[in-house]
N, C-alpha and C. Protein backbone atom coordinates (compact mmCIF):
# COMPACT_ATOMS: atom_id res chain seq x y z
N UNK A 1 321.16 110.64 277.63
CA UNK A 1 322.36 110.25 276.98
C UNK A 1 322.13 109.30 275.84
N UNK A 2 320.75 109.56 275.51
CA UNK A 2 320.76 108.02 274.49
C UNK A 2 320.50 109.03 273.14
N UNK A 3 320.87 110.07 272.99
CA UNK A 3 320.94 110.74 271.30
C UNK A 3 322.55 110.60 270.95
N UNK A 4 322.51 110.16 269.89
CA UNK A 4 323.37 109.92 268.86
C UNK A 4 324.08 111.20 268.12
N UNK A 5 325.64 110.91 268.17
CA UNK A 5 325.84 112.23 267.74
C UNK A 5 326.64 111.64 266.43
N UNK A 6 326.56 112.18 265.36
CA UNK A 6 327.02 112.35 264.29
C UNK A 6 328.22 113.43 264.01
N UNK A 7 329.23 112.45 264.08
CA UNK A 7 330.82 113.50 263.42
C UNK A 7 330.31 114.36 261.88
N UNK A 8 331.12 115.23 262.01
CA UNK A 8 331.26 115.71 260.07
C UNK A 8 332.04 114.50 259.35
N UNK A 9 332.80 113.60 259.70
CA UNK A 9 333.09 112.90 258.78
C UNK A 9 331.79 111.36 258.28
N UNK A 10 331.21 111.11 259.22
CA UNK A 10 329.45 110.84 259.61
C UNK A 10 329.11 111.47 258.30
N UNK A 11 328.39 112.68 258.65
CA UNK A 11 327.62 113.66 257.74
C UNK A 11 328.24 113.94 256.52
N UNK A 12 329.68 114.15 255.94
CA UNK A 12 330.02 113.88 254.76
C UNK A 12 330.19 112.55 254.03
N UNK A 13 330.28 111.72 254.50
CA UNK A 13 330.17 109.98 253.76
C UNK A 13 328.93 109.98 253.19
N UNK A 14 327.64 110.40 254.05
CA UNK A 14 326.00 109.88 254.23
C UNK A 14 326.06 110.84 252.78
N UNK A 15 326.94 112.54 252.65
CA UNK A 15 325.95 113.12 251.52
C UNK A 15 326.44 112.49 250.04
N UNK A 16 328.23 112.35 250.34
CA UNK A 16 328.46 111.59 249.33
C UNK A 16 328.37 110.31 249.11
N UNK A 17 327.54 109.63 249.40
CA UNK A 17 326.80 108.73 249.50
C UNK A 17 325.40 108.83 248.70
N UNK A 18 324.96 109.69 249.30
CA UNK A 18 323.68 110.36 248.57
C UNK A 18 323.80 110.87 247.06
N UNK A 19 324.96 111.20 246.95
CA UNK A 19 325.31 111.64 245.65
C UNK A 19 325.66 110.86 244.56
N UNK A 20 326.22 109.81 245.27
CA UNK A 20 326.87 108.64 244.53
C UNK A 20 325.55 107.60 244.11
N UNK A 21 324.29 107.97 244.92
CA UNK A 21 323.36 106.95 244.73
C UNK A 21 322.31 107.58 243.82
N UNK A 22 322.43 108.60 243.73
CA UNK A 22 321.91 109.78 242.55
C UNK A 22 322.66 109.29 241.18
N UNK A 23 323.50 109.45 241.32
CA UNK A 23 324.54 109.72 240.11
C UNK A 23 324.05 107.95 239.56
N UNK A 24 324.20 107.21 240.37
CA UNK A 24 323.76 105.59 239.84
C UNK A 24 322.35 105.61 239.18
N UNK A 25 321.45 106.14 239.67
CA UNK A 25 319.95 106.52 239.25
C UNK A 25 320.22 106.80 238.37
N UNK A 26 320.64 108.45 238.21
CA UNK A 26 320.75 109.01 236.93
C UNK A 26 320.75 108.43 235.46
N UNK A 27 322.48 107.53 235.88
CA UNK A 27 323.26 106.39 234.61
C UNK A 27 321.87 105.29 234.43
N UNK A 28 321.83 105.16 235.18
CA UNK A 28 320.17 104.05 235.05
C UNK A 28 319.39 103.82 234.00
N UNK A 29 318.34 105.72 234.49
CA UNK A 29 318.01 106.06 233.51
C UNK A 29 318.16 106.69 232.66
N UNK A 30 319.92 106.99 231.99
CA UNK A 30 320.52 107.66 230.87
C UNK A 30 320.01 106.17 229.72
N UNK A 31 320.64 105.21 230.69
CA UNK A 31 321.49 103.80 229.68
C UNK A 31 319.52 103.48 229.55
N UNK A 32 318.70 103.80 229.83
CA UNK A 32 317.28 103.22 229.93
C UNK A 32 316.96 104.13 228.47
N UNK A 33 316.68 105.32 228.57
CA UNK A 33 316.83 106.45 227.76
C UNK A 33 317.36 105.87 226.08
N UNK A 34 318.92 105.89 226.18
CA UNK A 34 319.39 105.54 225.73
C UNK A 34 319.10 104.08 224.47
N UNK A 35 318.65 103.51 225.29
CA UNK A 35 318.62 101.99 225.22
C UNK A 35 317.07 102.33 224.10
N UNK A 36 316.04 102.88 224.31
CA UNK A 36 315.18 103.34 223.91
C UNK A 36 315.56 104.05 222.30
N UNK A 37 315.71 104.91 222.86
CA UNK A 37 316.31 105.61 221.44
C UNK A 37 317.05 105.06 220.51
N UNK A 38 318.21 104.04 221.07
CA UNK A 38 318.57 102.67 220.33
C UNK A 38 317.25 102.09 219.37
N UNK A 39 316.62 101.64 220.20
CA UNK A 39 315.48 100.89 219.50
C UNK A 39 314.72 101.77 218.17
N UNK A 40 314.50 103.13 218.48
CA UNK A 40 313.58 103.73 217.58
C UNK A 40 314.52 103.94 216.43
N UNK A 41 315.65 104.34 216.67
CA UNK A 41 316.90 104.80 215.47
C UNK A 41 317.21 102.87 214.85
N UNK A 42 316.74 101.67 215.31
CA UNK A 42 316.85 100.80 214.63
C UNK A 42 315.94 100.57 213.93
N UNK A 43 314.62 100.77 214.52
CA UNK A 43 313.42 100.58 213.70
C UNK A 43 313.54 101.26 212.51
N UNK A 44 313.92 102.85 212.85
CA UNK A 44 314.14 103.26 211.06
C UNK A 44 314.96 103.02 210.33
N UNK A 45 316.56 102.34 210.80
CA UNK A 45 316.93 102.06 209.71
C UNK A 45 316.38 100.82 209.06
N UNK A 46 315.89 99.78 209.97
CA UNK A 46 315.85 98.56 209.62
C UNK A 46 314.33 98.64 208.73
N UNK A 47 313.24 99.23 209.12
CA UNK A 47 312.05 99.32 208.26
C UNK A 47 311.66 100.32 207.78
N UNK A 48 311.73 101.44 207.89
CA UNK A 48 311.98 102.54 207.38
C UNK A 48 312.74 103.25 206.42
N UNK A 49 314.06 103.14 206.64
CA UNK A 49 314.70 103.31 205.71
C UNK A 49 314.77 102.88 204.24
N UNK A 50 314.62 101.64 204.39
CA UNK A 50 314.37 100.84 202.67
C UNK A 50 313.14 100.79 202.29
N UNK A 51 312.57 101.47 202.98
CA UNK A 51 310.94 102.21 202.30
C UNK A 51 310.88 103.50 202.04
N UNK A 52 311.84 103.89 202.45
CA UNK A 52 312.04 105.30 201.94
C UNK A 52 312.79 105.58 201.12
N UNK A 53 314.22 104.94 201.01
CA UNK A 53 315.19 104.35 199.35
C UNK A 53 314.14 103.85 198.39
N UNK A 54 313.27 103.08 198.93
CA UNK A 54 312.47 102.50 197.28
C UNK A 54 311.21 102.86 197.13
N UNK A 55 310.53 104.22 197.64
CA UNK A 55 310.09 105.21 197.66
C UNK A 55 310.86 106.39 196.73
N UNK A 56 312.22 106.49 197.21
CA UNK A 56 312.46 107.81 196.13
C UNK A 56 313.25 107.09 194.82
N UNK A 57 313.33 106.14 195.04
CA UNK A 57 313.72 105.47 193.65
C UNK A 57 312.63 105.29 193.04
N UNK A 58 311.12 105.18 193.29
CA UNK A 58 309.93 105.26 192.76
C UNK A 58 309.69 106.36 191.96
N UNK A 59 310.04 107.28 192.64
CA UNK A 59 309.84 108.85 192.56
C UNK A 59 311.08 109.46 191.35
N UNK A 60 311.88 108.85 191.61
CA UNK A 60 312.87 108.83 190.45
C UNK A 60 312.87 108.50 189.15
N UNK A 61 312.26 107.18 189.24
CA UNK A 61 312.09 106.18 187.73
C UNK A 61 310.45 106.83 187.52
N UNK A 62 309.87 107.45 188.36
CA UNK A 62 308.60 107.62 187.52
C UNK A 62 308.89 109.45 186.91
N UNK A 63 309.72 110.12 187.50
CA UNK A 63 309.93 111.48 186.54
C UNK A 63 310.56 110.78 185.27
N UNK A 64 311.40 109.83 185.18
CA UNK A 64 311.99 109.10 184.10
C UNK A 64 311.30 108.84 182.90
N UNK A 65 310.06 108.17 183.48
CA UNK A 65 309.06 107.41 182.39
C UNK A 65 308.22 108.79 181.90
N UNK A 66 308.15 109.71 182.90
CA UNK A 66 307.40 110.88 182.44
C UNK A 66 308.20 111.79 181.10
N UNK A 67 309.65 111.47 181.89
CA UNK A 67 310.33 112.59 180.61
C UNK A 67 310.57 111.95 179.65
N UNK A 68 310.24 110.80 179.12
CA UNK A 68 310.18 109.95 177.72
C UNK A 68 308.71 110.96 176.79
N UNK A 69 307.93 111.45 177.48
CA UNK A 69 306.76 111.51 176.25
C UNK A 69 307.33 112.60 175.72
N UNK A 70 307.93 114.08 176.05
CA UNK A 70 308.80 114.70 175.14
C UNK A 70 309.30 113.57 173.78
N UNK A 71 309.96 112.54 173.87
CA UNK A 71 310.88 111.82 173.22
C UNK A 71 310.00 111.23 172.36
N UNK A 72 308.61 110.95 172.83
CA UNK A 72 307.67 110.05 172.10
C UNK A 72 306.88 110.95 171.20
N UNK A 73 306.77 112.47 171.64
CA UNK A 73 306.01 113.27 170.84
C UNK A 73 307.37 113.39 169.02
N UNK A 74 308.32 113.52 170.08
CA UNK A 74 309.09 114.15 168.74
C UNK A 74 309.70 113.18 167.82
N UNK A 75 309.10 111.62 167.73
CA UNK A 75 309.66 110.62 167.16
C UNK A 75 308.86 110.88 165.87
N UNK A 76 309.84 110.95 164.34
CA UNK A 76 309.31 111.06 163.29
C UNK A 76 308.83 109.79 162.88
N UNK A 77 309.66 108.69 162.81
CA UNK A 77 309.31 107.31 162.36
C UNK A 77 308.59 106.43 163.17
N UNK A 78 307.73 105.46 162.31
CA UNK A 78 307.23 104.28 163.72
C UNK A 78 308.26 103.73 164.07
N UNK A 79 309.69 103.48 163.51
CA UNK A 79 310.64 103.02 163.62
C UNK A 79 311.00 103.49 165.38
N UNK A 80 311.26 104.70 165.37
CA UNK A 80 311.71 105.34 166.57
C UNK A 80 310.78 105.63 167.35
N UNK A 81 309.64 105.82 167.27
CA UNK A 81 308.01 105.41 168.32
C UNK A 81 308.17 104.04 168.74
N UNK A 82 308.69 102.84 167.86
CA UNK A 82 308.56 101.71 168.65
C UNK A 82 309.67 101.64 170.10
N UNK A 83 310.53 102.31 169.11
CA UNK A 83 311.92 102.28 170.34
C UNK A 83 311.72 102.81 171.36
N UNK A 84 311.21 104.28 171.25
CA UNK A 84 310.82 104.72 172.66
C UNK A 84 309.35 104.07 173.46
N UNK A 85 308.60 103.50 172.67
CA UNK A 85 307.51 103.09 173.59
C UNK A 85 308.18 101.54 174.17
N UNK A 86 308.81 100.87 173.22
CA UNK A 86 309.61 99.63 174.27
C UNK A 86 310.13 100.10 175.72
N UNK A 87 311.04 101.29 175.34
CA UNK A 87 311.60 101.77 176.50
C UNK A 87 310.71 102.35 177.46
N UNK A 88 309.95 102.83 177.16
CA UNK A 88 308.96 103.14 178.42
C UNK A 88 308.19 102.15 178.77
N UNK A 89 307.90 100.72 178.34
CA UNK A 89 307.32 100.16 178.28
C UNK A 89 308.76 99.03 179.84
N UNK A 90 309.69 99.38 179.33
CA UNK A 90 310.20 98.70 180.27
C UNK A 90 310.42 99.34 181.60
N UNK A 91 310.59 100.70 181.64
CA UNK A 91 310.56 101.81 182.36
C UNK A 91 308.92 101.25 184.04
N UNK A 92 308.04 101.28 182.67
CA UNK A 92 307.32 100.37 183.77
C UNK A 92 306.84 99.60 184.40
N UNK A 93 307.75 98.30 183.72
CA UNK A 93 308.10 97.38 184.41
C UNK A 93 308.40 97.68 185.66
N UNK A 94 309.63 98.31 185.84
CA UNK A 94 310.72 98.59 186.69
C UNK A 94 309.79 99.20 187.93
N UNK A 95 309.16 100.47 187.57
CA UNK A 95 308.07 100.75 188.42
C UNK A 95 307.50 99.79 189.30
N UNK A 96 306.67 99.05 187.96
CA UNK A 96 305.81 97.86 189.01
C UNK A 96 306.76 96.83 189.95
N UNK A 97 307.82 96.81 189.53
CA UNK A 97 308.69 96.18 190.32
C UNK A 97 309.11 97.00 191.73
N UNK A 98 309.09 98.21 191.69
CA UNK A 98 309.34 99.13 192.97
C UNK A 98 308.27 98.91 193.77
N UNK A 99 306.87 99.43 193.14
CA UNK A 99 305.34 99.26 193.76
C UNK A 99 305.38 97.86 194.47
N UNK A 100 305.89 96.90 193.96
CA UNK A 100 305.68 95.56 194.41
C UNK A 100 306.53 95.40 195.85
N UNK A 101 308.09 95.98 195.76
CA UNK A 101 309.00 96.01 196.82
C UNK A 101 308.28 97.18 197.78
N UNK A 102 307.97 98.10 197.26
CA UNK A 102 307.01 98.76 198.58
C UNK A 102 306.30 98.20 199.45
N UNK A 103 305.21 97.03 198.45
CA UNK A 103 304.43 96.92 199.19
C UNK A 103 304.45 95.83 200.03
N UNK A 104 305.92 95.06 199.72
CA UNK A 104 306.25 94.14 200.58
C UNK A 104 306.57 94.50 201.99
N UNK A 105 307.34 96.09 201.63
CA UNK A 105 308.04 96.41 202.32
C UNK A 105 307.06 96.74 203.86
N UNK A 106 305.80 96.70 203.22
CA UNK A 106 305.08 97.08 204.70
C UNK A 106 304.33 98.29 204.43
N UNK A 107 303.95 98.70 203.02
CA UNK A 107 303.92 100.41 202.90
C UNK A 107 301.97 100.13 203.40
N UNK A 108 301.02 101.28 203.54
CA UNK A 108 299.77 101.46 204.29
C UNK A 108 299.10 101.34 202.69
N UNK A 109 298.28 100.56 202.94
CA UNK A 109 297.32 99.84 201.43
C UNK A 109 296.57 101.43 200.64
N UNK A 110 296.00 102.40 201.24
CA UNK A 110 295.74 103.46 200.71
C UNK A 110 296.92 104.22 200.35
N UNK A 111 298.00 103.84 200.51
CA UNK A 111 299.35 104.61 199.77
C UNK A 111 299.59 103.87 198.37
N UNK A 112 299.47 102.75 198.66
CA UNK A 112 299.61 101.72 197.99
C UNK A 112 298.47 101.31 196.55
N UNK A 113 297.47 102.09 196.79
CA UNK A 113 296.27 101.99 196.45
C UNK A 113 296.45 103.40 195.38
N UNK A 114 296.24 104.44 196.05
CA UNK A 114 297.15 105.65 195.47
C UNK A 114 298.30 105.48 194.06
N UNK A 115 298.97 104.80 194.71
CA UNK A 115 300.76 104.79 193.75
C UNK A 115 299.84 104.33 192.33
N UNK A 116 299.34 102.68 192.64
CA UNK A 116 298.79 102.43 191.75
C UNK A 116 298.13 102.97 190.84
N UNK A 117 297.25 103.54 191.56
CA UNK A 117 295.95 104.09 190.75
C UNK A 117 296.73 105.26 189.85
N UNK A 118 298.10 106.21 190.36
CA UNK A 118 298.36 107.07 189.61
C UNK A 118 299.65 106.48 188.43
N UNK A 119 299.96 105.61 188.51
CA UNK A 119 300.76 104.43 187.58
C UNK A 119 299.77 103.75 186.89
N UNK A 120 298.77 103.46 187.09
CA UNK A 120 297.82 102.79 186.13
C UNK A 120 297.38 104.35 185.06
N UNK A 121 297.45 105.56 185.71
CA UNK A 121 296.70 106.57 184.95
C UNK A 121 298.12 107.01 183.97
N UNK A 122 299.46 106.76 184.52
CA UNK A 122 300.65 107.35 183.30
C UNK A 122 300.46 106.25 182.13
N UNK A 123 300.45 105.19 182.60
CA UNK A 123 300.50 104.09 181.33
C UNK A 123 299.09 104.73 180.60
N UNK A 124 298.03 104.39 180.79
CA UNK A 124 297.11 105.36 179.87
C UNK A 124 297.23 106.16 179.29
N UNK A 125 297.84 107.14 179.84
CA UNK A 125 298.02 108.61 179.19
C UNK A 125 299.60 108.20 177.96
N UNK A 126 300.06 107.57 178.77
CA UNK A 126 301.25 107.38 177.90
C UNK A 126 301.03 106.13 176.46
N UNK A 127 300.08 105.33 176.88
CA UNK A 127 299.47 104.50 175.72
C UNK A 127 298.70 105.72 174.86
N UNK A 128 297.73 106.62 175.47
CA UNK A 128 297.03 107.43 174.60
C UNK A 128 298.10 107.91 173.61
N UNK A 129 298.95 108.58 174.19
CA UNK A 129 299.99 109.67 173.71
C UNK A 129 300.38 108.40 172.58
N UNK A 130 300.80 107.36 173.02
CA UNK A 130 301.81 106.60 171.77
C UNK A 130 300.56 106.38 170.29
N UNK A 131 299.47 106.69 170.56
CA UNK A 131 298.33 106.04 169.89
C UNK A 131 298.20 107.34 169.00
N UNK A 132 298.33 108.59 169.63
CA UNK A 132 298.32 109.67 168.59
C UNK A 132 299.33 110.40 168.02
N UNK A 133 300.27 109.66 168.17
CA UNK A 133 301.67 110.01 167.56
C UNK A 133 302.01 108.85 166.11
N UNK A 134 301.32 107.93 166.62
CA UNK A 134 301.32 106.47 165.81
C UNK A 134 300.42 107.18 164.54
N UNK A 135 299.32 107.71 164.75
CA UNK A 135 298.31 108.00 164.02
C UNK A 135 299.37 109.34 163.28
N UNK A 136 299.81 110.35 163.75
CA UNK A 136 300.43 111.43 163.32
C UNK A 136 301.52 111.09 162.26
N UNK A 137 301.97 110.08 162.61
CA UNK A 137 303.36 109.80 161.92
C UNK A 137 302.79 109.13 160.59
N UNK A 138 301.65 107.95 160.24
CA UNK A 138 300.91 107.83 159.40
C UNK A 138 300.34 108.67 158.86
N UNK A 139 299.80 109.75 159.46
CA UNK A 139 298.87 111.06 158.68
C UNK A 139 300.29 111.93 157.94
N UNK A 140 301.52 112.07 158.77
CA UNK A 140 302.81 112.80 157.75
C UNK A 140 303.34 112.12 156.35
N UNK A 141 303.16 110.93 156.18
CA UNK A 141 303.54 109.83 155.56
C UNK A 141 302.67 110.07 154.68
N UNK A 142 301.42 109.83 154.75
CA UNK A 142 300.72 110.06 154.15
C UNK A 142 300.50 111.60 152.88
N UNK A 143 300.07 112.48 154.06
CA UNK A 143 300.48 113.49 153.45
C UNK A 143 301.68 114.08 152.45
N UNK A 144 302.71 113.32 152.80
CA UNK A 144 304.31 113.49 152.15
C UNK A 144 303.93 112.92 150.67
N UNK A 145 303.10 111.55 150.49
CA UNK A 145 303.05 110.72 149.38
C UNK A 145 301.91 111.78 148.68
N UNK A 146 300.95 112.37 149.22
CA UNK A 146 300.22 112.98 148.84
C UNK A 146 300.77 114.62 147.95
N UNK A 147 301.41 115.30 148.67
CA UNK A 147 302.40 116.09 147.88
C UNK A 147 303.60 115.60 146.94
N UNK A 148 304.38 114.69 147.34
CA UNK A 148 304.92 114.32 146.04
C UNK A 148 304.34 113.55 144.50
N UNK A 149 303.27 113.21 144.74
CA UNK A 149 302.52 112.97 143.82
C UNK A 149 301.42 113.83 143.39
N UNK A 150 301.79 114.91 144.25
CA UNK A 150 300.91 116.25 143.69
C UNK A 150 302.05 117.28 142.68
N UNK A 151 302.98 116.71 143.44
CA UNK A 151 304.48 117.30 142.64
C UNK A 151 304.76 117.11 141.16
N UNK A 152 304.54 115.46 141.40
CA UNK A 152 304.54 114.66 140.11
C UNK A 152 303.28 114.71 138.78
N UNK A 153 301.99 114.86 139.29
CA UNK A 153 301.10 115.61 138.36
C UNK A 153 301.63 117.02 138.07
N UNK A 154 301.63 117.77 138.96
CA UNK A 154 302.06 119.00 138.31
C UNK A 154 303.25 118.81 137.40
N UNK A 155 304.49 118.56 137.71
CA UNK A 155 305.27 118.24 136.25
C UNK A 155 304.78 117.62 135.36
N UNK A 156 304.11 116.38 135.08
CA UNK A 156 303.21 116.25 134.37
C UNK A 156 302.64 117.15 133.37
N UNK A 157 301.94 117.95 133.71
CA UNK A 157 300.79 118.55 133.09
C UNK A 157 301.57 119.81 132.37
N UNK A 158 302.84 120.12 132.94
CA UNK A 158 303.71 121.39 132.29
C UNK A 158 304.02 120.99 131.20
């Protein structure tokens, strides 16, 4: 006589019971889960994100400075070569000012190393370019004085 008998109302409490202590687990590790994924979706906005805004604003202002040498090839005067090389000249400023917020920002020194090295190679190319347009615009000038005073002998001599 010493076994224990268990009613169905016994045996239904114990399962919903069981269920109810599941279901608490579960929420546990939802809000654990959760709580996690919190963290990673903060990390990117908070460090990530504004390395990646001043990353494509990098990427932005440097197609910028690129689409000036069209502008620099087709400048007739030194007048208007100076204007556009100021402007690109401030153009990468602005750059080095991004490169600099990158690299505050936390960016990996071989990225960083990279950016540079290919921003140190536009200003070159873009100093070259201003150097043979400078020279071109003197050689037209030249040439111009050279035909109108080839103009001017020939009337001359008629």
């Amino acid at each position: 006589m010493g076994k224990l008998r268990f009613g169905v109302a016994f045996r239904l409490a114990l399962g919903l019971a069981a269920i109810a202590g599941t279901t608490v687990i579960a929420g546990v590790a939802a809000i654990q889960a959760f709580d996690g994924l919190r963290a990673d979706s903060d990390s990117i906005a908070y460090a990530a994100l504004p390395r990646l805004m001043t990353a494509s604003r990098l990427a932005r202002d440097s197609e910028t400075v690129v689409a000036n040498a069209p502008a620099l090839v087709a400048c007739d005067t030194q007048f208007a070569r100076q204007s556009v090389v100021a402007q690109i000249g401030d153009q990468l400023a602005s750059l080095q000012t991004l490169l600099d917020e990158l690299h505050r920002s936390g960016a990996a020194a071989k990225t960083m190393a990279t950016l540079e090295m290919h921003r140190d190679e536009l200003a070159g190319n873009l100093h070259a370019l201003d150097d043979v347009v400078h020279r071109r615009i003197d050689v037209d000038r030249a040439l111009d004085q050279l035909f109108t005073h080839a103009q001017d002998v020939a009337h001359t001599v008629r």
